[in-house]
PDB file of N, CA and C in Angstrom:
ATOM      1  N   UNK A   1       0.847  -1.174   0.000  1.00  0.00           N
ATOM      2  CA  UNK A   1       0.000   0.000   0.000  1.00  0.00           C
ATOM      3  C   UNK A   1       0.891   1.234   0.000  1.00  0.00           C
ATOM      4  N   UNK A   2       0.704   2.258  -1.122  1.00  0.00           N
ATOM      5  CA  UNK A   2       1.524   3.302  -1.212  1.00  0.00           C
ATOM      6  C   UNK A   2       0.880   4.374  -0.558  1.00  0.00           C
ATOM      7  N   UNK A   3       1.504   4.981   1.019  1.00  0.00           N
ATOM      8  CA  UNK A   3       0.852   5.649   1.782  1.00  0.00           C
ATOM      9  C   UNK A   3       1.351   6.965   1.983  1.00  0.00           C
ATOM     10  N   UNK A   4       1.882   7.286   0.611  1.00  0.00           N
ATOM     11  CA  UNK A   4       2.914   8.251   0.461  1.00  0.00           C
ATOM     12  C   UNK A   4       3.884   9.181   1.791  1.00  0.00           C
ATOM     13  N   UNK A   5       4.165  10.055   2.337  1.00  0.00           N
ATOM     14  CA  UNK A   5       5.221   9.947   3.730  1.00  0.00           C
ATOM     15  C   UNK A   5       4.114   9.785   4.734  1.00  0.00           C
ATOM     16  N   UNK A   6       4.833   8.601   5.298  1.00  0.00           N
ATOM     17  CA  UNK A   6       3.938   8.602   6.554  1.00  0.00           C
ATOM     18  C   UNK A   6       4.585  10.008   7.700  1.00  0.00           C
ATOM     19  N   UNK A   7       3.319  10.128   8.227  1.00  0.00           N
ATOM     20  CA  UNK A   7       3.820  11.007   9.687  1.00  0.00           C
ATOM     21  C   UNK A   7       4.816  10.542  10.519  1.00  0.00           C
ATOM     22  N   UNK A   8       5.568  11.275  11.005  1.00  0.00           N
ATOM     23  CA  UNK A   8       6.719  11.234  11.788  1.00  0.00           C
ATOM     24  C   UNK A   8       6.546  10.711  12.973  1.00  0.00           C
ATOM     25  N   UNK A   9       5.146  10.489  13.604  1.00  0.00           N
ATOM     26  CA  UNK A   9       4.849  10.024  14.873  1.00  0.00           C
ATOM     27  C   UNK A   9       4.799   8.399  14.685  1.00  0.00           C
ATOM     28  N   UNK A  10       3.999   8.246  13.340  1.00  0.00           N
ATOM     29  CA  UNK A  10       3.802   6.532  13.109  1.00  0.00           C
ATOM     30  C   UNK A  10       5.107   6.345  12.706  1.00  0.00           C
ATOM     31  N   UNK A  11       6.070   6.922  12.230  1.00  0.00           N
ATOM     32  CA  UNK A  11       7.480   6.407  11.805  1.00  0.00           C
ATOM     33  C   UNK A  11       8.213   5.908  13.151  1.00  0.00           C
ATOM     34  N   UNK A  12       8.069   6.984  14.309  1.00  0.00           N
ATOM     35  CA  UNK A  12       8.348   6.726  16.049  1.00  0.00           C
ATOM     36  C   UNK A  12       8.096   5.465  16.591  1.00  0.00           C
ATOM     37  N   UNK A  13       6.663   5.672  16.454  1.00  0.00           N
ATOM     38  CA  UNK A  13       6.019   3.936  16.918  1.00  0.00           C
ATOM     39  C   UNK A  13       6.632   2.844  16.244  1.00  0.00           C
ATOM     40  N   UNK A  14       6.362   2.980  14.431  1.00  0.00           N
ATOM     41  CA  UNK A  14       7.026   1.768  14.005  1.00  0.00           C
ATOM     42  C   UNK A  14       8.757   1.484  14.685  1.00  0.00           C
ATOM     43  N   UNK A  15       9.299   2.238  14.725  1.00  0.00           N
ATOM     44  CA  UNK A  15      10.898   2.107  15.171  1.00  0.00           C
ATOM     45  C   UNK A  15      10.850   1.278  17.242  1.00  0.00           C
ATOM     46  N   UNK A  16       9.910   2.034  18.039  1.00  0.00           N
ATOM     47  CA  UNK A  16       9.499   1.872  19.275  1.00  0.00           C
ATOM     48  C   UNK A  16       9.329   0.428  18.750  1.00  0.00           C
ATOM     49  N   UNK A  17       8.038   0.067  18.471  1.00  0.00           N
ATOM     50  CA  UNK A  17       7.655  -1.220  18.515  1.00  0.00           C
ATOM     51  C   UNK A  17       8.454  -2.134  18.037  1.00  0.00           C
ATOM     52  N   UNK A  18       9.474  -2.466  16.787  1.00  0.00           N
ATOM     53  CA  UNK A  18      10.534  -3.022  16.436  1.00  0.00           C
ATOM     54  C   UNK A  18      11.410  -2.978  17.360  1.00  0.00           C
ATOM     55  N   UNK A  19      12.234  -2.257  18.496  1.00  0.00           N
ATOM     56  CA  UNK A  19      13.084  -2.324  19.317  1.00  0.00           C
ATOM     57  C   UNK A  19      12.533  -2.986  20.564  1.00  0.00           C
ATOM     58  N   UNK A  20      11.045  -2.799  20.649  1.00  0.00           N
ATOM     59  CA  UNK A  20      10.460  -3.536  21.791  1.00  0.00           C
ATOM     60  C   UNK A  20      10.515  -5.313  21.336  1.00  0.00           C
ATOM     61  N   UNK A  21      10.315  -5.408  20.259  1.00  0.00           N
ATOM     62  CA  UNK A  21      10.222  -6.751  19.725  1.00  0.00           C
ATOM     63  C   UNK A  21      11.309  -7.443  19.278  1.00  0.00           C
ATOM     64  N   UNK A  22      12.177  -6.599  18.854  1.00  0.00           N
ATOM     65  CA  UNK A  22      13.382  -7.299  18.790  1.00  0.00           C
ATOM     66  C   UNK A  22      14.779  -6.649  19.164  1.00  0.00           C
ATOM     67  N   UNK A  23      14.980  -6.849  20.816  1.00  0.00           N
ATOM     68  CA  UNK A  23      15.053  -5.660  21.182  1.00  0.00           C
ATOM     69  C   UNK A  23      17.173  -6.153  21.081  1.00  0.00           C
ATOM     70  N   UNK A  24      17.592  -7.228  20.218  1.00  0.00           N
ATOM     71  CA  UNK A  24      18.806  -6.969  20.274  1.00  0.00           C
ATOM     72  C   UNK A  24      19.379  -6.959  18.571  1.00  0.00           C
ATOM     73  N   UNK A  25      20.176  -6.451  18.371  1.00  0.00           N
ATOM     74  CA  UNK A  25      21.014  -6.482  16.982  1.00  0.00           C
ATOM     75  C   UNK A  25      20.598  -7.981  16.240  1.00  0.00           C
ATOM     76  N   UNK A  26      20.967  -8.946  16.921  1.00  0.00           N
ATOM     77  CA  UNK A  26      20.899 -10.306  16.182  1.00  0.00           C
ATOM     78  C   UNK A  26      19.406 -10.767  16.410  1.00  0.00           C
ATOM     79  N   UNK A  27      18.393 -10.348  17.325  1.00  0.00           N
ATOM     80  CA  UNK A  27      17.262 -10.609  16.867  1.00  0.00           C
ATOM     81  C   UNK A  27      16.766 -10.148  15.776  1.00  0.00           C
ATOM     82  N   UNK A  28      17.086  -9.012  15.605  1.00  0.00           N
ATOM     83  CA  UNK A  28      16.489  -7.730  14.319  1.00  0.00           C
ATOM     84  C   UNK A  28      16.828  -8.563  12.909  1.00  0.00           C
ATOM     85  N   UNK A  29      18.487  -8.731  13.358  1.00  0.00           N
ATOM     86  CA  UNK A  29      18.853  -9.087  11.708  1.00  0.00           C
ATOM     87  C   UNK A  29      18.313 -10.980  11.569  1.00  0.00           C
ATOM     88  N   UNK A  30      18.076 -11.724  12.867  1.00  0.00           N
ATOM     89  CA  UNK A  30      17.104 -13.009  12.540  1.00  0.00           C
ATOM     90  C   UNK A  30      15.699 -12.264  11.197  1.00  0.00           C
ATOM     91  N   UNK A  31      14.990 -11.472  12.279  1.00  0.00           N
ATOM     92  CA  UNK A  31      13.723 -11.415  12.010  1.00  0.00           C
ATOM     93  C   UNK A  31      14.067 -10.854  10.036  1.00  0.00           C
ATOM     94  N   UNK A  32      15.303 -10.177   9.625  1.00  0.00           N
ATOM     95  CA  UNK A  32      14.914  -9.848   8.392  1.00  0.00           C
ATOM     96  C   UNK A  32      15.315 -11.023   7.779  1.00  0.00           C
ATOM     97  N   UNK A  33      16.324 -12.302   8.228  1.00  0.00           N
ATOM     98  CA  UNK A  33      16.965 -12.883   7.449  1.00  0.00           C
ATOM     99  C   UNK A  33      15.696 -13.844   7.098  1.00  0.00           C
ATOM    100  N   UNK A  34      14.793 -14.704   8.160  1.00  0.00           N
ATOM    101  CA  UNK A  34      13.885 -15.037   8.277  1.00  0.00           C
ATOM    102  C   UNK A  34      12.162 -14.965   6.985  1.00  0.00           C
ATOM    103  N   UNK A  35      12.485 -13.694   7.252  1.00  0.00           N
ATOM    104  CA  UNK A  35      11.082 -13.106   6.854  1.00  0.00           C
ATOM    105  C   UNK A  35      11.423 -12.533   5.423  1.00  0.00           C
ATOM    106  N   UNK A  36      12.444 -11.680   4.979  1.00  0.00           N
ATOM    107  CA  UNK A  36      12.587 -10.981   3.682  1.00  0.00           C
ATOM    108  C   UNK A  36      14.309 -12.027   3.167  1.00  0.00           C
ATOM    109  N   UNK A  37      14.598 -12.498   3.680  1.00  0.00           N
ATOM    110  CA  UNK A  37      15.864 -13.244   3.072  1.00  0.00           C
ATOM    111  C   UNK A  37      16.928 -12.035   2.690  1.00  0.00           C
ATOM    112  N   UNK A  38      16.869 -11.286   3.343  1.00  0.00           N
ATOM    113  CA  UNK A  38      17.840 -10.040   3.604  1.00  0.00           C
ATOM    114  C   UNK A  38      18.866 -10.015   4.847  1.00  0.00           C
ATOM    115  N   UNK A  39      20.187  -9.466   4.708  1.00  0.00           N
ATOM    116  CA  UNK A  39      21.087  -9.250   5.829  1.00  0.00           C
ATOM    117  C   UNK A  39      21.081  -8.182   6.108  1.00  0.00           C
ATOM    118  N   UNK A  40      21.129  -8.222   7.432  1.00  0.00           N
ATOM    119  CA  UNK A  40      20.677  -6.754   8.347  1.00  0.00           C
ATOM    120  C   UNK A  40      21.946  -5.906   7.526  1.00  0.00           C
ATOM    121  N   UNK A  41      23.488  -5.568   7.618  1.00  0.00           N
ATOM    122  CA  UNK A  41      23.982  -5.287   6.837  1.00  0.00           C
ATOM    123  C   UNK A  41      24.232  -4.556   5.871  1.00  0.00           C
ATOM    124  N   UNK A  42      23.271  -4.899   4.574  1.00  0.00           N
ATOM    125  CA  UNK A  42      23.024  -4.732   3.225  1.00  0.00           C
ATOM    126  C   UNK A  42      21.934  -3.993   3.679  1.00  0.00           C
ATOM    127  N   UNK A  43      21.118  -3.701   4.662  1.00  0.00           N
ATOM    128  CA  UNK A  43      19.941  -2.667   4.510  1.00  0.00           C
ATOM    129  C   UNK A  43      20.577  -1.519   6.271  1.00  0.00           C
ATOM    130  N   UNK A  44      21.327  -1.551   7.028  1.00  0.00           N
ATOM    131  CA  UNK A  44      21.495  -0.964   8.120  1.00  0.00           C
ATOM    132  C   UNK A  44      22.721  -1.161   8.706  1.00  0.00           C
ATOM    133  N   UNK A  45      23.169  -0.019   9.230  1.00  0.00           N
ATOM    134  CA  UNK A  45      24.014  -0.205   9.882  1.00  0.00           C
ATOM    135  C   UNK A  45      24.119   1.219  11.312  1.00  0.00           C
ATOM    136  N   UNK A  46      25.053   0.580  12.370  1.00  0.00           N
ATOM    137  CA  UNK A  46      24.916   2.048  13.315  1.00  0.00           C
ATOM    138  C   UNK A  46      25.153   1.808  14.836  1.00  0.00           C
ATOM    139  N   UNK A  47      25.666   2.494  15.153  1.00  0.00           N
ATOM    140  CA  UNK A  47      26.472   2.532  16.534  1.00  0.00           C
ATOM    141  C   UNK A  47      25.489   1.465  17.599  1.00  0.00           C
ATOM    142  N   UNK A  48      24.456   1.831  17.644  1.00  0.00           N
ATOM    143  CA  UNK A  48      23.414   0.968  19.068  1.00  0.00           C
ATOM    144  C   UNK A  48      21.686   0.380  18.116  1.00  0.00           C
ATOM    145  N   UNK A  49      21.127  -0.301  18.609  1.00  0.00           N
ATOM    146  CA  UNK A  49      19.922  -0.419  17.859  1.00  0.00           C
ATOM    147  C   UNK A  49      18.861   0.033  17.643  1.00  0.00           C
ATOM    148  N   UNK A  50      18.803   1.563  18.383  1.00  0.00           N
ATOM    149  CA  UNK A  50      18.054   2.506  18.219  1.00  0.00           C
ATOM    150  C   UNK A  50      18.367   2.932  16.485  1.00  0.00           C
ATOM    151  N   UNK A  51      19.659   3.615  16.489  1.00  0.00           N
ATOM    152  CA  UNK A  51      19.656   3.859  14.815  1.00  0.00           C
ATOM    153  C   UNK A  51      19.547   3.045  13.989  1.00  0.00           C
ATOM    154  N   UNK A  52      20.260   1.655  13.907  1.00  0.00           N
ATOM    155  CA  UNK A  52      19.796   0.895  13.249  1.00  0.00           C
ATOM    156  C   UNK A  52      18.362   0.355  12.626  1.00  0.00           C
ATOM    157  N   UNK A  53      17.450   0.154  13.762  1.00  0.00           N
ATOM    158  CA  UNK A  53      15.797   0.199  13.287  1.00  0.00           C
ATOM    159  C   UNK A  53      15.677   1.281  12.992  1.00  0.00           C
ATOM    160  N   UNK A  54      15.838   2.372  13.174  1.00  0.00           N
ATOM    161  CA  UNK A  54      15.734   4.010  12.462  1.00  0.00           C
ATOM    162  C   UNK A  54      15.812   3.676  10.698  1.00  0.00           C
ATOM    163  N   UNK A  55      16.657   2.885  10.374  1.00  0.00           N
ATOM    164  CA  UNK A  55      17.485   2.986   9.049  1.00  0.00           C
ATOM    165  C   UNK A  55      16.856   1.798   8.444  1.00  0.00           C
ATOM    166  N   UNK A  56      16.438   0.977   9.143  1.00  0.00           N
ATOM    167  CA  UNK A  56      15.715  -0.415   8.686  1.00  0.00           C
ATOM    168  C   UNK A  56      14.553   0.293   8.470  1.00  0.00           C
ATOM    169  N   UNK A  57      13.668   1.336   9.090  1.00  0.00           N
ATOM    170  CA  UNK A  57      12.795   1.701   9.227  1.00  0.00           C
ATOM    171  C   UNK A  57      12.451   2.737   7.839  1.00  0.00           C
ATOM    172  N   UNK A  58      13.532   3.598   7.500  1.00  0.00           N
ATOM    173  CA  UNK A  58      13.861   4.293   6.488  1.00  0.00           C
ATOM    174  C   UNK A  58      13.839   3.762   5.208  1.00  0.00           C
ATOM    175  N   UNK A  59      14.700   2.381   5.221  1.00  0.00           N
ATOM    176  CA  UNK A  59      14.906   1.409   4.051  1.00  0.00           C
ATOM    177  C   UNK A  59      13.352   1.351   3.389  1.00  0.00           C
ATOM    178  N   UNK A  60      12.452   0.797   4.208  1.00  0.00           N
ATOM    179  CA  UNK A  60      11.558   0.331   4.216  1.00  0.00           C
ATOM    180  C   UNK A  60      10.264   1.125   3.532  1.00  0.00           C
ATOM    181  N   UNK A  61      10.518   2.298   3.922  1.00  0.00           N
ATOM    182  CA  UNK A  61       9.784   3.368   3.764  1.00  0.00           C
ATOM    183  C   UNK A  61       9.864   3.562   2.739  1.00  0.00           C
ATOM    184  N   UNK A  62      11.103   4.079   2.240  1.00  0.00           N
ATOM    185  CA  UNK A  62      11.263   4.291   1.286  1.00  0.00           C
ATOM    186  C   UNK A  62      11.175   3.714  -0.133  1.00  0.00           C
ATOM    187  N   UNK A  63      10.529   2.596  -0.006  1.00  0.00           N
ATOM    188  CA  UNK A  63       9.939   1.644  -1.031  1.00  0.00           C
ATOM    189  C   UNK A  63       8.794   1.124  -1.064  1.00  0.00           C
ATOM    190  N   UNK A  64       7.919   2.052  -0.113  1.00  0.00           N
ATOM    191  CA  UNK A  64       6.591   1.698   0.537  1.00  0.00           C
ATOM    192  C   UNK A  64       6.095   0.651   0.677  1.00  0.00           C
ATOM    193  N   UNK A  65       6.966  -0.061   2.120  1.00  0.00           N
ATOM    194  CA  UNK A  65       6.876  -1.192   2.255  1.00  0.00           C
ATOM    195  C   UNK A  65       6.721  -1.466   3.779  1.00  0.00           C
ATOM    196  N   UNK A  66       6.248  -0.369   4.724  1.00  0.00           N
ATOM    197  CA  UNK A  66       6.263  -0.383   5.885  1.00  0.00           C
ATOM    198  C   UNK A  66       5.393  -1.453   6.277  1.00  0.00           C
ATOM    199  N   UNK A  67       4.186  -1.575   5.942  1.00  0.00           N
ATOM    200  CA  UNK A  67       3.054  -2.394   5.903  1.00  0.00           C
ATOM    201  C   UNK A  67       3.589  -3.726   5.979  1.00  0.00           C
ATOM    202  N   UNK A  68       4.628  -4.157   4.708  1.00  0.00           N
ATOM    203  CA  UNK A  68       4.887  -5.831   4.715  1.00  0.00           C
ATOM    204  C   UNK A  68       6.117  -5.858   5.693  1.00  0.00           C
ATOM    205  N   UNK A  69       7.171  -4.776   6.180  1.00  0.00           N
ATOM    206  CA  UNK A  69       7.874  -4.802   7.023  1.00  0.00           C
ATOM    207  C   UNK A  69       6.861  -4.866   8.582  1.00  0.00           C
ATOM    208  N   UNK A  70       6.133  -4.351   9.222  1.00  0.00           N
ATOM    209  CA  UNK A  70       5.250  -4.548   9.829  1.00  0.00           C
ATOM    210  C   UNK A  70       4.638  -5.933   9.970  1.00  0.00           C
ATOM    211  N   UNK A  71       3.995  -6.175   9.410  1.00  0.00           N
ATOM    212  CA  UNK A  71       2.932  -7.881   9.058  1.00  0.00           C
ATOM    213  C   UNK A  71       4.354  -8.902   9.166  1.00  0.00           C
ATOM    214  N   UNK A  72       5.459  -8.918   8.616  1.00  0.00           N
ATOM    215  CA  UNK A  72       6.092  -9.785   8.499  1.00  0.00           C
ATOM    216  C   UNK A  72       7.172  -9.666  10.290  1.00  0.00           C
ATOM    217  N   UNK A  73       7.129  -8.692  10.822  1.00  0.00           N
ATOM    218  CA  UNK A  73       7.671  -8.718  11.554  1.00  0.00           C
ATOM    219  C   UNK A  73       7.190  -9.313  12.639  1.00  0.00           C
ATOM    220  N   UNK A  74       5.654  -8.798  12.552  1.00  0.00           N
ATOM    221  CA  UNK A  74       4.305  -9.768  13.492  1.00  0.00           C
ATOM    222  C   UNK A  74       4.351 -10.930  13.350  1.00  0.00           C
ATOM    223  N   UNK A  75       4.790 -11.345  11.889  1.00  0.00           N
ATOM    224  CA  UNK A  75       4.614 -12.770  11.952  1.00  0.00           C
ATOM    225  C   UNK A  75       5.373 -13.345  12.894  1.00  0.00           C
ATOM    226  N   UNK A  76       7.242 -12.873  12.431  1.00  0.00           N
ATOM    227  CA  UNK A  76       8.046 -13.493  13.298  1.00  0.00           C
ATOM    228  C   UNK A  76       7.864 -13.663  15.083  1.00  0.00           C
ATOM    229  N   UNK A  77       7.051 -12.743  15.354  1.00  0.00           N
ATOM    230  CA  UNK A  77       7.119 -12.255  16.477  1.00  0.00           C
ATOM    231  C   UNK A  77       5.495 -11.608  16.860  1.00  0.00           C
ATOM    232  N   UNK A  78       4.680 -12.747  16.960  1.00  0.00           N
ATOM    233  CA  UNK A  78       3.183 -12.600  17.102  1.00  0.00           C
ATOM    234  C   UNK A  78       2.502 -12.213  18.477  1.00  0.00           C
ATOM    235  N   UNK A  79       3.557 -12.517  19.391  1.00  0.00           N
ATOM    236  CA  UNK A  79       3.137 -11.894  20.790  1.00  0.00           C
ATOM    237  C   UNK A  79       3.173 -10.740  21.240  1.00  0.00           C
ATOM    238  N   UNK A  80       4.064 -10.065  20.405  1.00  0.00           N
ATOM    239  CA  UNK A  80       4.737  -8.370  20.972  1.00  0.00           C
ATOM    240  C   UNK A  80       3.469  -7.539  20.920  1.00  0.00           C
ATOM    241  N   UNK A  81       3.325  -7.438  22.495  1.00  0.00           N
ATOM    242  CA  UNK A  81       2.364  -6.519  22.235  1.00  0.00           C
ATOM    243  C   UNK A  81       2.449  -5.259  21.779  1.00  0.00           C
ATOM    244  N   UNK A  82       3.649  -4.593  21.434  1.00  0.00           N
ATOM    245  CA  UNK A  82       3.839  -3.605  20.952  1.00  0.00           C
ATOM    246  C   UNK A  82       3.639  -3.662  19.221  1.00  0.00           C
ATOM    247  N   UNK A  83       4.214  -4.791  18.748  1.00  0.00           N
ATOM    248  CA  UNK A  83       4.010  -4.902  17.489  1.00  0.00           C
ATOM    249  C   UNK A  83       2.634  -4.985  17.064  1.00  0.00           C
ATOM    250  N   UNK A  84       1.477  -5.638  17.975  1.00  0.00           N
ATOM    251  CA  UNK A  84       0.014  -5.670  17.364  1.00  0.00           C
ATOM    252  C   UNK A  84      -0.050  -4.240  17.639  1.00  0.00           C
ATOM    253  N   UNK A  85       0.072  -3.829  18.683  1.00  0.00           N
ATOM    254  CA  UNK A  85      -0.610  -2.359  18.467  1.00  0.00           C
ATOM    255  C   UNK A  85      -0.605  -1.406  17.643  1.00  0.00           C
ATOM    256  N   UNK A  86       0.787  -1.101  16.619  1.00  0.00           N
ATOM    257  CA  UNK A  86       1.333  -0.679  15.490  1.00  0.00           C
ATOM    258  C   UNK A  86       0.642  -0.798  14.439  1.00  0.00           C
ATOM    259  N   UNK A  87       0.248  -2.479  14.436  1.00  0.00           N
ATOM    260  CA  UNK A  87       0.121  -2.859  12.867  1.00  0.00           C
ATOM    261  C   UNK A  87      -1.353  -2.826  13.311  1.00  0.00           C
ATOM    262  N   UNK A  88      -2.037  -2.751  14.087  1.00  0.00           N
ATOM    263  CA  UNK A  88      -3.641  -1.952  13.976  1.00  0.00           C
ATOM    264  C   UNK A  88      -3.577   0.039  14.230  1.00  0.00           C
ATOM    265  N   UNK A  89      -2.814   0.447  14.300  1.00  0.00           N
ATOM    266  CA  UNK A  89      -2.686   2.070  14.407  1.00  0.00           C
ATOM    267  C   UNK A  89      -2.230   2.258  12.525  1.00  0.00           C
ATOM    268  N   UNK A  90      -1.367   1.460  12.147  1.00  0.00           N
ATOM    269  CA  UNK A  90      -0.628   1.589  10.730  1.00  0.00           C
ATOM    270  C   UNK A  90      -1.855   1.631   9.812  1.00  0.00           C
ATOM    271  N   UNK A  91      -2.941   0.608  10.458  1.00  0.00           N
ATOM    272  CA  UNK A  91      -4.317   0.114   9.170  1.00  0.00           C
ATOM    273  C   UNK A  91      -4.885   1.460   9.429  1.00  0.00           C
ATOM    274  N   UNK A  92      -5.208   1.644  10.413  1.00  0.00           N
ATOM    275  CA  UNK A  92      -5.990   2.687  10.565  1.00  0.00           C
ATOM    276  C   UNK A  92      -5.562   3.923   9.891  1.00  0.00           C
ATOM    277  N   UNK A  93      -4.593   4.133  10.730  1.00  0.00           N
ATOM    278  CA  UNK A  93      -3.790   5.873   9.503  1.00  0.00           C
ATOM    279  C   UNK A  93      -3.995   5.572   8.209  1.00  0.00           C
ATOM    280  N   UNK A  94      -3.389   4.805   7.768  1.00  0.00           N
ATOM    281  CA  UNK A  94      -2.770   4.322   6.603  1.00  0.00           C
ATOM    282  C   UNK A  94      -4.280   4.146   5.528  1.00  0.00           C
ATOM    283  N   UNK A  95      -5.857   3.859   6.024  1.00  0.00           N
ATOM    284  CA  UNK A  95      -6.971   3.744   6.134  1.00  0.00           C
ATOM    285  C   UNK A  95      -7.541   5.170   5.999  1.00  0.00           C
ATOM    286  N   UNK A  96      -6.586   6.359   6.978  1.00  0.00           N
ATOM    287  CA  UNK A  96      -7.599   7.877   7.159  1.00  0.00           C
ATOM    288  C   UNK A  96      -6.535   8.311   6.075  1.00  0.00           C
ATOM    289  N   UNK A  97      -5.355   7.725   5.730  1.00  0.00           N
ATOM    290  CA  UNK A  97      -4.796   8.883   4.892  1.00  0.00           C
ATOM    291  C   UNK A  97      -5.384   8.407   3.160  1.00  0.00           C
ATOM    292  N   UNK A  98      -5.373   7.556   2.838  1.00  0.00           N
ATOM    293  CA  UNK A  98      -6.414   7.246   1.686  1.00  0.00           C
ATOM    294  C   UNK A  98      -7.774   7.770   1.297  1.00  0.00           C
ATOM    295  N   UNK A  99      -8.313   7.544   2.821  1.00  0.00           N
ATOM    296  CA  UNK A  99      -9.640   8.343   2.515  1.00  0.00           C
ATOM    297  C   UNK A  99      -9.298  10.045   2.339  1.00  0.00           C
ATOM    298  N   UNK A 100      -8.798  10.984   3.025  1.00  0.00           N
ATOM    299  CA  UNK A 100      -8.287  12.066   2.898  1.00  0.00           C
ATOM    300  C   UNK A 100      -7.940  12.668   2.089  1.00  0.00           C
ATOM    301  N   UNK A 101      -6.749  12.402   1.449  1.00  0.00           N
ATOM    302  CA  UNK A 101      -5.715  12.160   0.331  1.00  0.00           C
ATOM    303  C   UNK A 101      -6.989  13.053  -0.762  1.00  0.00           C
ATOM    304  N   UNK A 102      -7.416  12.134  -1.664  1.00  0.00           N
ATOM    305  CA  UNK A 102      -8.468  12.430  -2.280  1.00  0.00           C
ATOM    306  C   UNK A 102      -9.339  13.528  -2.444  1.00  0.00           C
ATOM    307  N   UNK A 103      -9.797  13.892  -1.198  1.00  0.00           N
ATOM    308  CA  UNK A 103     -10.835  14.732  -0.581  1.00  0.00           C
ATOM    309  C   UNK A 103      -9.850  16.064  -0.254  1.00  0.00           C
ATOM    310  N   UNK A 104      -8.735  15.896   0.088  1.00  0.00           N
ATOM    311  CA  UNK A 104      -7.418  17.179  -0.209  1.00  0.00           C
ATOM    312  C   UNK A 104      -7.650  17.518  -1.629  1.00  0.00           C
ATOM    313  N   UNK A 105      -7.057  16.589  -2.728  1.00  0.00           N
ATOM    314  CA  UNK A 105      -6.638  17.038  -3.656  1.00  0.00           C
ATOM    315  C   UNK A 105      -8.155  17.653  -4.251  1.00  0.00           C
ATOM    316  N   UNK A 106      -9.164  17.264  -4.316  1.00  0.00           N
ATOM    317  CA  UNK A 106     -10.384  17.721  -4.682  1.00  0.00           C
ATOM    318  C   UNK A 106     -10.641  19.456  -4.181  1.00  0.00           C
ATOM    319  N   UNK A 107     -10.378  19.350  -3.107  1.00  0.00           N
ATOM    320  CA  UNK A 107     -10.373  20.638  -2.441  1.00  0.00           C
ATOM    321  C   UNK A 107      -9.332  21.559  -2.844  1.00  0.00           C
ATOM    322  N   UNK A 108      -8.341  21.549  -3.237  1.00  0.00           N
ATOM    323  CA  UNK A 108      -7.931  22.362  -3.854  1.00  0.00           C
ATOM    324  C   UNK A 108      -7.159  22.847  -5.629  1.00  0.00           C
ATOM    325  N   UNK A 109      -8.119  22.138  -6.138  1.00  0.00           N
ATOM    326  CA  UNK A 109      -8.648  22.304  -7.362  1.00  0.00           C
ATOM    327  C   UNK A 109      -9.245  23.494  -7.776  1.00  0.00           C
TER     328      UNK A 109
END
């Protein structure tokens, strides 16, 4: 789903909830090797794992792919309660900015 820039607050959460869920270097780079057949590596790198999910987080974005980075991360990791809460806040925005979107560009026509 192309949700063109997400807000800076859901970019927060997504990064929060990924560090809550995988809250060390080698869990993070399991969950991508796992889920996208990617090395942490080749998409991130960075002093502690705060920046690192920052940059995983960025990667991601930037190919509007937060959504399957999200869902796939749930998969790995279906208990985090931080991660469900995300990936029902993500539907939702991600839900008001579609409907919106539209109803912007109409409006200023």
């Amino acid at each position: 789903m192309n949700t063109g820039n997400p807000p800076g607050y859901l970019l927060a959460q997504i990064e929060s909830a990924l560090c809550s869920a995988f809250p060390s270097e080698i869990k993070l780079e399991m969950m991508l090797e796992h889920q996208f057949n990617i090395n942490l590596p080749q998409v991130a790198s960075g002093d502690n794992l705060t920046e690192i999910v920052y940059k995983v987080v960025q990667d991601f974005n930037s190919s509007n792919s937060l959504e399957e980075l999200i869902n796939k991360a749930l998969k790995e990791n279906p208990n985090n309660s931080d991660l469900k809460a995300i990936a029902e806040n993500f539907k939702i925005t991600t839900s008001l900015i579609n409907i919106l979107l539209p109803l912007e560009k109409n409006l200023i026509k």
